[in-house]
C-alpha atoms as a PDB file:
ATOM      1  CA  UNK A   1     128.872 143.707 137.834  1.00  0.00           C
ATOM      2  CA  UNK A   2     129.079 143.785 134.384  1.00  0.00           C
ATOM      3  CA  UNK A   3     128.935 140.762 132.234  1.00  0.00           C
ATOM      4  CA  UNK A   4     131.440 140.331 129.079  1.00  0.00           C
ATOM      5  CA  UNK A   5     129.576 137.673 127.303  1.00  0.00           C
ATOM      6  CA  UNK A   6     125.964 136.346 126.529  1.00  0.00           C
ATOM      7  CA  UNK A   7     124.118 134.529 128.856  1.00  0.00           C
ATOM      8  CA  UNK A   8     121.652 132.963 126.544  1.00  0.00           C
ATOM      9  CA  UNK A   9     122.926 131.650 123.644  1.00  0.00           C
ATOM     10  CA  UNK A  10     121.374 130.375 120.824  1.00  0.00           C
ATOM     11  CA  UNK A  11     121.430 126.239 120.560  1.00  0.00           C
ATOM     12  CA  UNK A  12     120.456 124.320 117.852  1.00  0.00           C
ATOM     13  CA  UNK A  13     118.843 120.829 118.271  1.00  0.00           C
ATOM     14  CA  UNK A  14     119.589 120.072 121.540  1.00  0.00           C
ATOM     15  CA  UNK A  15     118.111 116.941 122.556  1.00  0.00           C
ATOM     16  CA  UNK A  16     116.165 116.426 119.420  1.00  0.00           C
ATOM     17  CA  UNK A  17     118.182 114.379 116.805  1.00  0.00           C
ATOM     18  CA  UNK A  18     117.863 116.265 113.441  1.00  0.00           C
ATOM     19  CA  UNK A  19     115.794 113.845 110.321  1.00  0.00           C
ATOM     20  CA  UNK A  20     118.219 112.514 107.811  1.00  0.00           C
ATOM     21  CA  UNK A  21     117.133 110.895 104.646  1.00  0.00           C
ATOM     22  CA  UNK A  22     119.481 108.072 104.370  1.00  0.00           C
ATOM     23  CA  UNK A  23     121.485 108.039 101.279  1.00  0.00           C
ATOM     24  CA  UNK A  24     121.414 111.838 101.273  1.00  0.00           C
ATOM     25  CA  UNK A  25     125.202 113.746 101.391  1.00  0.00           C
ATOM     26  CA  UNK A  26     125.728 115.634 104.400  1.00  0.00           C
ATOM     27  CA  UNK A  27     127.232 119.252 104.351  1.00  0.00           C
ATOM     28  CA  UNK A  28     130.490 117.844 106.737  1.00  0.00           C
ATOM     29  CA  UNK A  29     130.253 114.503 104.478  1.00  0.00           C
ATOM     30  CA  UNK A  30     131.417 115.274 101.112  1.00  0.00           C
ATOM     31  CA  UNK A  31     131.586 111.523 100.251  1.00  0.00           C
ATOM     32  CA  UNK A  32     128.333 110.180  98.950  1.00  0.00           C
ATOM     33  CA  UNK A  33     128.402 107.077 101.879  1.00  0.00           C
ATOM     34  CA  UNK A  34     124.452 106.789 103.548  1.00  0.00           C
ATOM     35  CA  UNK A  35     124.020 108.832 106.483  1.00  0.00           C
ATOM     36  CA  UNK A  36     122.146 106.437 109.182  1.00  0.00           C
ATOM     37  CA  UNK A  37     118.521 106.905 108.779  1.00  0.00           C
ATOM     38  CA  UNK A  38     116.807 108.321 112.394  1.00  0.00           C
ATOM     39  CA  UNK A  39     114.506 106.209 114.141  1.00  0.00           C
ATOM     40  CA  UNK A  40     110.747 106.891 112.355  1.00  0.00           C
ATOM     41  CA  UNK A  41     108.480 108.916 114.031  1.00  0.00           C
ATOM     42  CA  UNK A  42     105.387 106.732 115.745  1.00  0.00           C
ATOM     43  CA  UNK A  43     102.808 108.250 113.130  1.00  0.00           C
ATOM     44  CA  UNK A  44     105.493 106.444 110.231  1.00  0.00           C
ATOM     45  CA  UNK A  45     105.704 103.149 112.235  1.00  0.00           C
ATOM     46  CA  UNK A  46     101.859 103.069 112.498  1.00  0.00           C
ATOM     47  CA  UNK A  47     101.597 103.940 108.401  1.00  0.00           C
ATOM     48  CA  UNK A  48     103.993 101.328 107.509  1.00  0.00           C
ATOM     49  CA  UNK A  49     102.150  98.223 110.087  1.00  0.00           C
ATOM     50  CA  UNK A  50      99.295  98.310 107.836  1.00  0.00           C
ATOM     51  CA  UNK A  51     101.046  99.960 104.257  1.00  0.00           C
ATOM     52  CA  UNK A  52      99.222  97.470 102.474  1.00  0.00           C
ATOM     53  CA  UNK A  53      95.769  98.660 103.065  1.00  0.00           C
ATOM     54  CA  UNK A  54      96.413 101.815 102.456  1.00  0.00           C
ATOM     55  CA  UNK A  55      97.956 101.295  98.803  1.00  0.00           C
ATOM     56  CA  UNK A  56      94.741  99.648  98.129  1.00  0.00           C
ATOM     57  CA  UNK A  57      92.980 102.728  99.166  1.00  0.00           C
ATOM     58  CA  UNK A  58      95.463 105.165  97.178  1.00  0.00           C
ATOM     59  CA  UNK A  59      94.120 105.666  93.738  1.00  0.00           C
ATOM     60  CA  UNK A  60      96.307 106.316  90.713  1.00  0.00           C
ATOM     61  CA  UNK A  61      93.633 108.220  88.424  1.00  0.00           C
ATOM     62  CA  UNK A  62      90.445 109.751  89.488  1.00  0.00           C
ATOM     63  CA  UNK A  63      86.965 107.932  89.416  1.00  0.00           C
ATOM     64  CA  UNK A  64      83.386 108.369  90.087  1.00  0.00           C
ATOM     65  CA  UNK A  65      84.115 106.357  92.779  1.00  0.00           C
ATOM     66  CA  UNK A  66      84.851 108.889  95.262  1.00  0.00           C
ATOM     67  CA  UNK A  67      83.658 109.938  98.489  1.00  0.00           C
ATOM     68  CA  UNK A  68      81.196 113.071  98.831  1.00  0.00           C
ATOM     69  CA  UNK A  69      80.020 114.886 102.181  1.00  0.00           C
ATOM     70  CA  UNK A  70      76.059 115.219 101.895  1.00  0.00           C
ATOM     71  CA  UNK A  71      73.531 116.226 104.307  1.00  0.00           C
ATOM     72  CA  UNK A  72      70.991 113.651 105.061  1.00  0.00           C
ATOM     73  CA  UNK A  73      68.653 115.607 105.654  1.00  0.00           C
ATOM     74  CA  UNK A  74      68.747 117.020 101.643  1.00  0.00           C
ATOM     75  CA  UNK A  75      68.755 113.830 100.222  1.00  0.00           C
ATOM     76  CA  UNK A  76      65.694 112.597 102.086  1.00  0.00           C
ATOM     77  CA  UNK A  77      63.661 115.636 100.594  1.00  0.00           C
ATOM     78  CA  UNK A  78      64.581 114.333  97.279  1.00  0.00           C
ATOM     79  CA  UNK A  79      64.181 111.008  97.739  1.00  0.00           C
ATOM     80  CA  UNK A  80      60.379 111.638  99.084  1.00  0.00           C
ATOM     81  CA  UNK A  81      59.838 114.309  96.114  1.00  0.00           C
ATOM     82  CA  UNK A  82      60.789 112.111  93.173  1.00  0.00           C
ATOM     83  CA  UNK A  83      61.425 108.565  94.230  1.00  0.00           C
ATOM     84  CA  UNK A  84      58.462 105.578  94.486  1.00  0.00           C
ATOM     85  CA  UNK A  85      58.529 102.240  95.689  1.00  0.00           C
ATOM     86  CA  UNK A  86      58.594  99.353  92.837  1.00  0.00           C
ATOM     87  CA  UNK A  87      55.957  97.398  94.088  1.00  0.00           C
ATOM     88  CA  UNK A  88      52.877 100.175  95.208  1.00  0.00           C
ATOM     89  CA  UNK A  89      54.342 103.394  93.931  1.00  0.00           C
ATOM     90  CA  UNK A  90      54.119 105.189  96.974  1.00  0.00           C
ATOM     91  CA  UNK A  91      56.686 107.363  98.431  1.00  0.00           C
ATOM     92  CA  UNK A  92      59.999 106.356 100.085  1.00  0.00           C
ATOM     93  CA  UNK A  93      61.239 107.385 103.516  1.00  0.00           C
ATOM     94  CA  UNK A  94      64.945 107.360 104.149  1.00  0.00           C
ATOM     95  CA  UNK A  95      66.363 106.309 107.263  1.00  0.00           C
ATOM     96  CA  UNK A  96      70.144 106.204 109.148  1.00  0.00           C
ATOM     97  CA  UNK A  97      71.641 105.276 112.332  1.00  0.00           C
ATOM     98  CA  UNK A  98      75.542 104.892 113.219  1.00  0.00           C
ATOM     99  CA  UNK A  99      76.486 101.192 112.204  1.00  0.00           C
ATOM    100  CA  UNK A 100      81.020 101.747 112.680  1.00  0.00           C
ATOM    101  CA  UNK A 101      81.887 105.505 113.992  1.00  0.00           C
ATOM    102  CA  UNK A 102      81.691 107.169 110.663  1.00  0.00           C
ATOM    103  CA  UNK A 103      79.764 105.124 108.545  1.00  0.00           C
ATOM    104  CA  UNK A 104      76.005 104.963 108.386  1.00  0.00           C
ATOM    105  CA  UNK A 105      73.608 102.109 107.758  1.00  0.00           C
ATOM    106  CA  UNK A 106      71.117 103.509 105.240  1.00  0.00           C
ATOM    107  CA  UNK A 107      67.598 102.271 105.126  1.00  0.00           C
ATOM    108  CA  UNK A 108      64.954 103.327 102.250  1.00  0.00           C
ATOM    109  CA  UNK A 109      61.159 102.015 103.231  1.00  0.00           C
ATOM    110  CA  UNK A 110      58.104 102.430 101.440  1.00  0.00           C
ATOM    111  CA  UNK A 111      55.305 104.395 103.288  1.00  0.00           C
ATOM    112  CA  UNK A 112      52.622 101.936 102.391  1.00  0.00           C
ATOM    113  CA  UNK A 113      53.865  98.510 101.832  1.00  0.00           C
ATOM    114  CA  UNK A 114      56.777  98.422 103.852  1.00  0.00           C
ATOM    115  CA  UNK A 115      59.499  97.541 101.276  1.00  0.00           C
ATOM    116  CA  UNK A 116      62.554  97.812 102.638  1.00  0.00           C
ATOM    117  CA  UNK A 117      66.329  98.492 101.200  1.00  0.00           C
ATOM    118  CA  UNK A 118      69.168  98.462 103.803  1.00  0.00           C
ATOM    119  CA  UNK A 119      73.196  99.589 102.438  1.00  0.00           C
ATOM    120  CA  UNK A 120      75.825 101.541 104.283  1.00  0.00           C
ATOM    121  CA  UNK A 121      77.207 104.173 103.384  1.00  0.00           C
ATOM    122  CA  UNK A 122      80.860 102.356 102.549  1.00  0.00           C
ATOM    123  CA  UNK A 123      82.845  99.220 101.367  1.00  0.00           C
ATOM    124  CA  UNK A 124      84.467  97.045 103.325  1.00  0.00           C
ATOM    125  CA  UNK A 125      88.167  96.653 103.344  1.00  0.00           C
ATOM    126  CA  UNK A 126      89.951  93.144 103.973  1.00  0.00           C
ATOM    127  CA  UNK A 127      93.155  93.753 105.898  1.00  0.00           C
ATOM    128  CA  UNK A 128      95.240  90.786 106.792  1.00  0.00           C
ATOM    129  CA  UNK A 129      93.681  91.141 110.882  1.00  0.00           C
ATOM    130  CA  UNK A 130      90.143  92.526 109.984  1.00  0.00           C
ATOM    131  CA  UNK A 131      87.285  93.467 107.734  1.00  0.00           C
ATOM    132  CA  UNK A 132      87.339  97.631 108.346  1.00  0.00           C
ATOM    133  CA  UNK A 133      84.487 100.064 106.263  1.00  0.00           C
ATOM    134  CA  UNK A 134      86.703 102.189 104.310  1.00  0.00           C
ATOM    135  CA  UNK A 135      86.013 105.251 105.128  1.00  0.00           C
ATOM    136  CA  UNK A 136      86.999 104.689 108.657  1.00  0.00           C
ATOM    137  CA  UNK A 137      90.611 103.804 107.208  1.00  0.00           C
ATOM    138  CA  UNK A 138      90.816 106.634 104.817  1.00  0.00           C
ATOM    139  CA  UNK A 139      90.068 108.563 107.901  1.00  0.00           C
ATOM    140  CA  UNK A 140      92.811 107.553 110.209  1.00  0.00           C
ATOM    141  CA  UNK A 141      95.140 106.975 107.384  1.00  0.00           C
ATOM    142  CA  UNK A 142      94.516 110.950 106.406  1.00  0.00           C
ATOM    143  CA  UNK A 143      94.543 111.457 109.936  1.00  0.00           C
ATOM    144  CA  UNK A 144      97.974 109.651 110.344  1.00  0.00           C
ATOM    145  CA  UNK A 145      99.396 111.025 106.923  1.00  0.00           C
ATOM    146  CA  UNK A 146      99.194 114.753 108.000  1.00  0.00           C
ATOM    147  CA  UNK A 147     100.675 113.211 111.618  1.00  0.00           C
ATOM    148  CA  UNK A 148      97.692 113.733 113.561  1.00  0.00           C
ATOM    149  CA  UNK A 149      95.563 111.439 115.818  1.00  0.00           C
ATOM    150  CA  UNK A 150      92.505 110.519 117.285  1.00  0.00           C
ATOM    151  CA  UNK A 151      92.169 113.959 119.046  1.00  0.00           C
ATOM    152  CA  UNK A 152      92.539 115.583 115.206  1.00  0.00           C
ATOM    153  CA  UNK A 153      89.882 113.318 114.193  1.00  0.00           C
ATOM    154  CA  UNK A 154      87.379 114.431 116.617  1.00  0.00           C
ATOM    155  CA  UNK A 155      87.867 117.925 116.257  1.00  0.00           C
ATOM    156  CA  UNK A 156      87.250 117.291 112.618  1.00  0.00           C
ATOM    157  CA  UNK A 157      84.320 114.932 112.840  1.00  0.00           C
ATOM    158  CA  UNK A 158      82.845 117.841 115.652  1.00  0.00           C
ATOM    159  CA  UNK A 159      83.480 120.421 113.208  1.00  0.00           C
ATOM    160  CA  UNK A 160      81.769 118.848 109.803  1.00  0.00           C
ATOM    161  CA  UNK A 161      78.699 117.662 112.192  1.00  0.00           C
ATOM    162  CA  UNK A 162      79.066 113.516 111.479  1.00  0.00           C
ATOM    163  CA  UNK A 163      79.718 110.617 114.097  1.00  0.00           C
ATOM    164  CA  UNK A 164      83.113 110.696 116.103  1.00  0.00           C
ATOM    165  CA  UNK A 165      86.283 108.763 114.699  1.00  0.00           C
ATOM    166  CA  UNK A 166      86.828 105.114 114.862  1.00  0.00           C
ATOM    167  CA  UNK A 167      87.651 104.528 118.960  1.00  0.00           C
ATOM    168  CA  UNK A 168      90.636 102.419 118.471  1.00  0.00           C
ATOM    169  CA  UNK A 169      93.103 103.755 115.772  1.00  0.00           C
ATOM    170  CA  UNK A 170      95.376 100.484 116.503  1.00  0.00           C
ATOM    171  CA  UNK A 171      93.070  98.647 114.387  1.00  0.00           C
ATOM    172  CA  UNK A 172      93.660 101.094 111.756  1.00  0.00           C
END
């Protein structure tokens, strides 16, 4: 039995309303009235819950104050080749252990006396629910700009050898 049409035919956005800026003309609506704006995705709701955070973060010109990747392990060698304690002159050793998923607390100790010098390795951010290290928001706000999540994050983190992403991203 022969058939005299096709079975499968193509369809276009079934099920799956199609994104609309609002205000934007429509091909069928030659009238310039808004077009209801779709429902924003949940990576957009969780962007806008803490917007003003992230402005803060968002940096109009560029500044030494940027973020670097750095192995640990290279800056210890040069802090033990060319840097000496204030008080004795002896070497410095340098130190880490995970303090907040990505960010490090950094400690630099003299051999002999036992001088210490503690920092981590970022700010702190104010938000209006919590004080956050910054790098763990630039993280999940990259992370949540480019619409990816936690999953994203460790793959990343995995793949650039430091400490796993922040465990809740709702605080982000």
């Amino acid at each position: 039995m022969v058939r005299n049409r096709t079975v499968f035919k193509k369809r276009k956005n079934v099920g799956k309303p199609s994104i609309v800026d609002p205000g934007t003309p429509t091909p069928g609506n030659s009238s310039n009235v808004p077009v209801a704006p779709v429902t924003a995705s949940a990576s957009k709701k969780k962007l806008a819950k803490n917007e003003s955070c992230y402005k803060e973060l968002q940096q109009k010109e560029p500044s030494c104050n940027s973020n670097i990747l750095l192995d640990i392990s290279l800056l210890s060698e040069a802090l033990e080749k060319f840097a000496a304690c204030k008080k004795c002159g002896e070497n410095i050793s340098l130190e880490t252990k995970c303090r907040a998923e990505i960010v490090h607390e950094i400690q630099l100790r003299c051999q002999l006396c036992d001088n210490k010098l503690n920092f981590n390795s970022s700010k702190k951010v104010k938000t209006s629910t919590a004080t956050l290290y910054e790098n763990n928001v630039r993280l999940v706000f990259a992370l949540r700009t480019i619409g990816k999540g936690r999953a994203a994050g460790e793959t990343f983190c995995g793949i650039m050898n430091v400490t796993p992403p922040p465990e809740k991203f709702s605080t982000y």
